[in-house]
PDB file of N, CA and C in Angstrom:
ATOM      1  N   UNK A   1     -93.119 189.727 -19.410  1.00  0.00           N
ATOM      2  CA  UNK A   1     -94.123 188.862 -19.974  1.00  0.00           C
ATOM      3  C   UNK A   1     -94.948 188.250 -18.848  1.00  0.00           C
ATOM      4  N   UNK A   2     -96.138 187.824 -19.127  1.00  0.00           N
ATOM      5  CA  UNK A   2     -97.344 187.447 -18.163  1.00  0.00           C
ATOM      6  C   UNK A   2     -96.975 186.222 -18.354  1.00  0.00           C
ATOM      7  N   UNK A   3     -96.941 185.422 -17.379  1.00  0.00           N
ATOM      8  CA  UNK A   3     -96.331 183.920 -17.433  1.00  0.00           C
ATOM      9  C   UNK A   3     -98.320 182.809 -16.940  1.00  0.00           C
ATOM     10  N   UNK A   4     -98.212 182.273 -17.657  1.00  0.00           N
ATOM     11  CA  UNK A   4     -99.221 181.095 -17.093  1.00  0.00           C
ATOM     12  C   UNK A   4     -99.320 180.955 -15.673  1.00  0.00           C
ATOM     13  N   UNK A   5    -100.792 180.766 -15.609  1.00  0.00           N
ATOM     14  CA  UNK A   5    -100.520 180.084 -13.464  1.00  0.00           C
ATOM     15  C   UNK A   5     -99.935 178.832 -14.243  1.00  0.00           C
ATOM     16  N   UNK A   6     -99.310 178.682 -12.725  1.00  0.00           N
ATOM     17  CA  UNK A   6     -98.033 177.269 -12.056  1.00  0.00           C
ATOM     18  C   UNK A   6     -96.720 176.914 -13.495  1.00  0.00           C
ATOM     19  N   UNK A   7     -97.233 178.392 -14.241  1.00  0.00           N
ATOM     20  CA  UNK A   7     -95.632 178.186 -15.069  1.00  0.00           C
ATOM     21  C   UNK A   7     -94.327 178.862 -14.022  1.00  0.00           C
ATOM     22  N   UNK A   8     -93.358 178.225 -13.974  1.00  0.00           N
ATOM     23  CA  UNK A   8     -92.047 178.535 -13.837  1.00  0.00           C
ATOM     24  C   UNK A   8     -90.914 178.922 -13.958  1.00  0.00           C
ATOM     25  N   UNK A   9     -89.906 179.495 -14.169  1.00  0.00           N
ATOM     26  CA  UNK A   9     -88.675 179.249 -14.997  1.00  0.00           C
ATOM     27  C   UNK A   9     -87.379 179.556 -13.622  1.00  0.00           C
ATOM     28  N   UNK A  10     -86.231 178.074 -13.822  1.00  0.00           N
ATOM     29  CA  UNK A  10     -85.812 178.409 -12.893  1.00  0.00           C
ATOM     30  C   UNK A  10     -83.972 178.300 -13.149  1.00  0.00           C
ATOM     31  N   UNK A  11     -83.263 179.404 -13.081  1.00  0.00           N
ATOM     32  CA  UNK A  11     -81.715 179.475 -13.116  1.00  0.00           C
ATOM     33  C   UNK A  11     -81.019 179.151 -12.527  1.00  0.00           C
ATOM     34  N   UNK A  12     -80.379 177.644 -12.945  1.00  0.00           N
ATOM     35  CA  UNK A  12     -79.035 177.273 -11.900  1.00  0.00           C
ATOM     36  C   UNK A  12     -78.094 178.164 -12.422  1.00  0.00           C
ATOM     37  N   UNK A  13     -77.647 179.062 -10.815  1.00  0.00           N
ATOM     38  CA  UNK A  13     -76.695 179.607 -11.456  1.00  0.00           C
ATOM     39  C   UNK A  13     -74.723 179.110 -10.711  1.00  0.00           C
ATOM     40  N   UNK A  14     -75.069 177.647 -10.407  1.00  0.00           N
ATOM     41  CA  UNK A  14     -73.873 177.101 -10.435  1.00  0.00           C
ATOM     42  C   UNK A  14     -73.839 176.389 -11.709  1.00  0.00           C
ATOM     43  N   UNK A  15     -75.325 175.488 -12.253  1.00  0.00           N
ATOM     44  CA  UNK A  15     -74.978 174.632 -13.137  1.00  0.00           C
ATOM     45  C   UNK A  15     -75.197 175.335 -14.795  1.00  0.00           C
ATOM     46  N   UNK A  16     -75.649 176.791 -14.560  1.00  0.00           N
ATOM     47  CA  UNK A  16     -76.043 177.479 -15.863  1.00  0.00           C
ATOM     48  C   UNK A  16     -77.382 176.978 -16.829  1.00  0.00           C
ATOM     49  N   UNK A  17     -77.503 176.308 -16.220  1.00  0.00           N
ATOM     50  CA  UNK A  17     -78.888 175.095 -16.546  1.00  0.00           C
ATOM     51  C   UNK A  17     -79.721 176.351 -16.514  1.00  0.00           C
ATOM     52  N   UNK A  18     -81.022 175.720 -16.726  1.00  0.00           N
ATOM     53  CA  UNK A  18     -82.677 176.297 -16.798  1.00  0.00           C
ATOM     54  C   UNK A  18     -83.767 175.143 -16.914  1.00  0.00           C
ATOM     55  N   UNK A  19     -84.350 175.382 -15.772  1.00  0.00           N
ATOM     56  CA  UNK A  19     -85.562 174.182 -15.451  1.00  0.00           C
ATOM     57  C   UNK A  19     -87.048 175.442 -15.878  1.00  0.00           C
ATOM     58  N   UNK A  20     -87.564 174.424 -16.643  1.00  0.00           N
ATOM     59  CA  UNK A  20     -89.027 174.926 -17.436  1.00  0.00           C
ATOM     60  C   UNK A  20     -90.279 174.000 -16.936  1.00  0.00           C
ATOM     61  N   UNK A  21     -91.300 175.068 -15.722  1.00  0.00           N
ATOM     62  CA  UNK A  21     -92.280 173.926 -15.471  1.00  0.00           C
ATOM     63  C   UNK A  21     -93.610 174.784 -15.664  1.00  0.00           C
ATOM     64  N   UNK A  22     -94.308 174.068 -16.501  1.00  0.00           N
ATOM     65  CA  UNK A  22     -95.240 174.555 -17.424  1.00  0.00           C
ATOM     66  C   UNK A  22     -96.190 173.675 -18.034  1.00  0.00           C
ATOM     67  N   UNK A  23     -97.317 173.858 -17.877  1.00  0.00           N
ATOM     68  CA  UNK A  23     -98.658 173.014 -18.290  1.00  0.00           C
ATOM     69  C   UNK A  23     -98.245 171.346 -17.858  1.00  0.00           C
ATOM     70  N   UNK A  24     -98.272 171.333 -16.487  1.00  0.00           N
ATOM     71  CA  UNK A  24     -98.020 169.955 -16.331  1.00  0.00           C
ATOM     72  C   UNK A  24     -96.918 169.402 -16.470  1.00  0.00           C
ATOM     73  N   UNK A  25     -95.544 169.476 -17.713  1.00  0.00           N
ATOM     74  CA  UNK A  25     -94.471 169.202 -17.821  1.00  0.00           C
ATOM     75  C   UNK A  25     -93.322 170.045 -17.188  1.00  0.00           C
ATOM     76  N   UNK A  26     -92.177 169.452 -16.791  1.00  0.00           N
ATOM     77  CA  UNK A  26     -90.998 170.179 -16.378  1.00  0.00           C
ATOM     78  C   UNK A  26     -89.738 169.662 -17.356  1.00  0.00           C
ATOM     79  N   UNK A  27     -89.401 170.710 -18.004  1.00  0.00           N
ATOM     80  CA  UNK A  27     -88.539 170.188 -18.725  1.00  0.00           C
ATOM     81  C   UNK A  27     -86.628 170.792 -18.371  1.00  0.00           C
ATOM     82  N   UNK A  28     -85.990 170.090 -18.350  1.00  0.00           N
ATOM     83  CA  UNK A  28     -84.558 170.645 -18.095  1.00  0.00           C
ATOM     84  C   UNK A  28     -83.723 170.851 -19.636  1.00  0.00           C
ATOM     85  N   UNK A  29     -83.256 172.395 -19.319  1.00  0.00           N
ATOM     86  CA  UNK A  29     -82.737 172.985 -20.882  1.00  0.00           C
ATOM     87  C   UNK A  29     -80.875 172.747 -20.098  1.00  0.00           C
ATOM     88  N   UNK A  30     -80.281 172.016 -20.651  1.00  0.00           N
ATOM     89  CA  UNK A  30     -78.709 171.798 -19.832  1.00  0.00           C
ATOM     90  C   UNK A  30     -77.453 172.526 -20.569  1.00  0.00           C
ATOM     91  N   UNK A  31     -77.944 173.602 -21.602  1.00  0.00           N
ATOM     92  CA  UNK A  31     -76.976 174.234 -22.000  1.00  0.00           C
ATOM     93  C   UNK A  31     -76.606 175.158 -21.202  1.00  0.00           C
ATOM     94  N   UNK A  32     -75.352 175.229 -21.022  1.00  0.00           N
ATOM     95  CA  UNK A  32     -74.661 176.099 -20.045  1.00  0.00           C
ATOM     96  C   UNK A  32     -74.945 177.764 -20.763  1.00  0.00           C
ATOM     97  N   UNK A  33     -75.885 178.323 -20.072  1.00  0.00           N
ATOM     98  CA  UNK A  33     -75.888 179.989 -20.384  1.00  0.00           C
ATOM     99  C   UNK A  33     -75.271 181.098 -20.012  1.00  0.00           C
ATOM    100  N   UNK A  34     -74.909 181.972 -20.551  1.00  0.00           N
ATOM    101  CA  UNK A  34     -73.798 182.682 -20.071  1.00  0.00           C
ATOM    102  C   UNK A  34     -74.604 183.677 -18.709  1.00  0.00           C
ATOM    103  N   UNK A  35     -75.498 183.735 -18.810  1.00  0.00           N
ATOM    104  CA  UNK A  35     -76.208 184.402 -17.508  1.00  0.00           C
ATOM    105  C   UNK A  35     -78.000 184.206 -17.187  1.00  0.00           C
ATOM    106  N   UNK A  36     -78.241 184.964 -16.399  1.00  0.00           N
ATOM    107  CA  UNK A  36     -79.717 184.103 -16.098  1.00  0.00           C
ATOM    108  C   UNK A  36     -80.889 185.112 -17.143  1.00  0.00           C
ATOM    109  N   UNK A  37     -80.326 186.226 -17.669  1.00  0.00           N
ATOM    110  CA  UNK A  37     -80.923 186.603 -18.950  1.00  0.00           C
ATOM    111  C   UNK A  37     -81.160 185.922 -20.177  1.00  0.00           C
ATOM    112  N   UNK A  38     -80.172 185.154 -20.619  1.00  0.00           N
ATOM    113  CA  UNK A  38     -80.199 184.453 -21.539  1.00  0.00           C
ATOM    114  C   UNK A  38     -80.866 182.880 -21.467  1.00  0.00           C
ATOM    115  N   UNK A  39     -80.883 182.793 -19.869  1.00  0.00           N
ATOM    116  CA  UNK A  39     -81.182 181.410 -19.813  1.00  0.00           C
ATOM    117  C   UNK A  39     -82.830 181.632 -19.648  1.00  0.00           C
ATOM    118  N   UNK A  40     -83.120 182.782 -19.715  1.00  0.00           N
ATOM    119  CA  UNK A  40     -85.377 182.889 -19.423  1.00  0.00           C
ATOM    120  C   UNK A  40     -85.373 183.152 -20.721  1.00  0.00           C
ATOM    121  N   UNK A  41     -84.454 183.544 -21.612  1.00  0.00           N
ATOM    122  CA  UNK A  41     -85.299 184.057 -22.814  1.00  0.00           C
ATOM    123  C   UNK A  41     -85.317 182.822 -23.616  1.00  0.00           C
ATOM    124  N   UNK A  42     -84.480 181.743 -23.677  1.00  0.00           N
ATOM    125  CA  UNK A  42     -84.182 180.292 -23.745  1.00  0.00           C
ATOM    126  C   UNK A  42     -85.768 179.689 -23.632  1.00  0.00           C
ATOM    127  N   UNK A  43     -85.687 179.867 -21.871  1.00  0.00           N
ATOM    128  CA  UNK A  43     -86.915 179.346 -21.658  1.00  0.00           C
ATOM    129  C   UNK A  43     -88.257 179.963 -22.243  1.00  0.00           C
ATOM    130  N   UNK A  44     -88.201 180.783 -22.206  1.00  0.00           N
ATOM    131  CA  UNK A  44     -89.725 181.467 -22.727  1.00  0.00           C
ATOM    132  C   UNK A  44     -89.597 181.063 -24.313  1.00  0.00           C
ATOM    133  N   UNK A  45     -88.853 181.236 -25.084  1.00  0.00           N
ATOM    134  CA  UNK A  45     -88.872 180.602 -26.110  1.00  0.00           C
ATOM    135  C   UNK A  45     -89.445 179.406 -26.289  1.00  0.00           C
ATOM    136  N   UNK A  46     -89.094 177.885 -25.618  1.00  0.00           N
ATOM    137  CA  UNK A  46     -89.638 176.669 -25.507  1.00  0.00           C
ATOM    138  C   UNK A  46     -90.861 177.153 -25.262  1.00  0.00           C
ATOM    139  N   UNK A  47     -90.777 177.995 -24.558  1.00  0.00           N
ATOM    140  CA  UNK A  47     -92.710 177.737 -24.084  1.00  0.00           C
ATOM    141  C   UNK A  47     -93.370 178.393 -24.991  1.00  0.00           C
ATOM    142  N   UNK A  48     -92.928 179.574 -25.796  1.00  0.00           N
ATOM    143  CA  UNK A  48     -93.697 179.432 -27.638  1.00  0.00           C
ATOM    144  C   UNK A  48     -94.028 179.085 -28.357  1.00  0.00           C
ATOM    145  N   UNK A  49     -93.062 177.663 -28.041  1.00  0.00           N
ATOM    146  CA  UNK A  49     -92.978 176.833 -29.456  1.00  0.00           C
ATOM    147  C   UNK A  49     -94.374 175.732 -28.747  1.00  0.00           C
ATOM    148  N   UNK A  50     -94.561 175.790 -27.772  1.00  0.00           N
ATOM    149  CA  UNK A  50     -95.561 174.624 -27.346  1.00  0.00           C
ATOM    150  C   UNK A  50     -96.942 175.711 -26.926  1.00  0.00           C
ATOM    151  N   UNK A  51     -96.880 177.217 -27.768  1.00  0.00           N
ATOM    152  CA  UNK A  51     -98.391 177.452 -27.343  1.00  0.00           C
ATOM    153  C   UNK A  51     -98.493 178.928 -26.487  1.00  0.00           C
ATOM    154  N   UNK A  52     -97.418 178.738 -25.482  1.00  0.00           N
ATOM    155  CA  UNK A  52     -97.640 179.716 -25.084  1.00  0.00           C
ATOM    156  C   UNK A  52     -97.225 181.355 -25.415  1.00  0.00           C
ATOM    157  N   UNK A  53     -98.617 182.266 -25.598  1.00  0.00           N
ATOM    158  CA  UNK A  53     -98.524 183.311 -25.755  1.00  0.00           C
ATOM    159  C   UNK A  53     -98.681 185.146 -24.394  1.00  0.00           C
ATOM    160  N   UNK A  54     -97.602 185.282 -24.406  1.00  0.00           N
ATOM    161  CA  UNK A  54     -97.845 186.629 -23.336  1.00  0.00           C
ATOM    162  C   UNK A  54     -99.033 187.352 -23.472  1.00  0.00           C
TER     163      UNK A  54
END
């Protein structure tokens, strides 16, 4: 997927977390994901629901 300029998506992969920084906001998703696949599709999801389209 074509991501926005200065969008982000970023995988802790000690804390399983996912940091989302996108149109100005950064938002932290703190559910523990079982890998860093699941934790962008997480994120790209949020960023659907607020607009953004690939």
């Amino acid at each position: 997927m074509a991501y926005e300029p200065d969008m982000a998506i970023v995988f802790g992969s000690v804390t399983k977390a996912v940091i989302v920084s996108s149109r100005g906001a950064t938002v932290y998703l703190p559910s523990p994901y079982a890998d860093r696949k699941a934790a962008v599709l997480t994120a790209e999801a949020h960023c659907c629901r607020l607009g953004w389209r690939d």
